[in-house]
C-alpha atoms as a PDB file:
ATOM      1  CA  UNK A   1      71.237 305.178  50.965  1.00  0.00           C
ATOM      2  CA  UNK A   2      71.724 302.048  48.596  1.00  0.00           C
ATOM      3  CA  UNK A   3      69.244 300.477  50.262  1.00  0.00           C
ATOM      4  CA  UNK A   4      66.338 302.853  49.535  1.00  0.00           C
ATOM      5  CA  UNK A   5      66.900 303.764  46.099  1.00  0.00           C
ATOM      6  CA  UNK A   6      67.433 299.663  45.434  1.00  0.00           C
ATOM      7  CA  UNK A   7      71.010 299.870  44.286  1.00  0.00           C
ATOM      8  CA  UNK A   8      72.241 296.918  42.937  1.00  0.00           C
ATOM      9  CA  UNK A   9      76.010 295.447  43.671  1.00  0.00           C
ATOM     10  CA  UNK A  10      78.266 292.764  42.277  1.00  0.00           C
ATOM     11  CA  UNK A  11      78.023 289.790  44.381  1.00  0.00           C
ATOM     12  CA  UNK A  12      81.870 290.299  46.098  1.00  0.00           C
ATOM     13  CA  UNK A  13      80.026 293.658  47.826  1.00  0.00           C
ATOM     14  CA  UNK A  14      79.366 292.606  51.529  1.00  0.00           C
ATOM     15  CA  UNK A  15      76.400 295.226  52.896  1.00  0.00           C
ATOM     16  CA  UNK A  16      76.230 295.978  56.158  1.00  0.00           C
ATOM     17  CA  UNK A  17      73.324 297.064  57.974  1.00  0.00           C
ATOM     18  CA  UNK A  18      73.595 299.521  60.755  1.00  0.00           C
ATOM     19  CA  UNK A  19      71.324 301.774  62.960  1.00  0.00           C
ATOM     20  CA  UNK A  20      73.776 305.011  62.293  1.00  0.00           C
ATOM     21  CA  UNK A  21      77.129 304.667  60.107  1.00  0.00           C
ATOM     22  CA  UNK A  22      78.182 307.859  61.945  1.00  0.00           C
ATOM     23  CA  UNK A  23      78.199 305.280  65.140  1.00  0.00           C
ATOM     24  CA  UNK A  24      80.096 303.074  63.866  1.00  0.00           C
ATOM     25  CA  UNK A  25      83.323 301.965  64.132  1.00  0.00           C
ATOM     26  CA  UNK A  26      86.008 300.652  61.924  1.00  0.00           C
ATOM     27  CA  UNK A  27      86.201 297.830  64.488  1.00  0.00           C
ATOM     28  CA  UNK A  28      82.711 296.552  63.855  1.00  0.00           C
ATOM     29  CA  UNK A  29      83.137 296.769  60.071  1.00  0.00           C
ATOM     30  CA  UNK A  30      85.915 294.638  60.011  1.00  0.00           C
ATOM     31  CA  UNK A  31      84.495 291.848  61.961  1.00  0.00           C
END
C-alpha cells in the first residue's frame, strides 16, 4: 500500500517486497 501512494519512511524503515503479505511468514520477515 506504501508503495503505490509513494509513502515516504525514515531511513531505519527496512521495506520488504512480497507477492502476498497474507503468504507470508514471520520466518521470512525476520531473515
Amino acid at each position: 500500500m506504501a508503495g503505490t501512494i509513494r509513502a515516504q519512511y525514515p531511513s531505519s524503515i527496512r521495506t520488504v517486497l512480497v507477492p502476498c503479505s497474507g503468504r507470508v511468514g514471520s520466518d521470512v520477515i525476520m531473515r
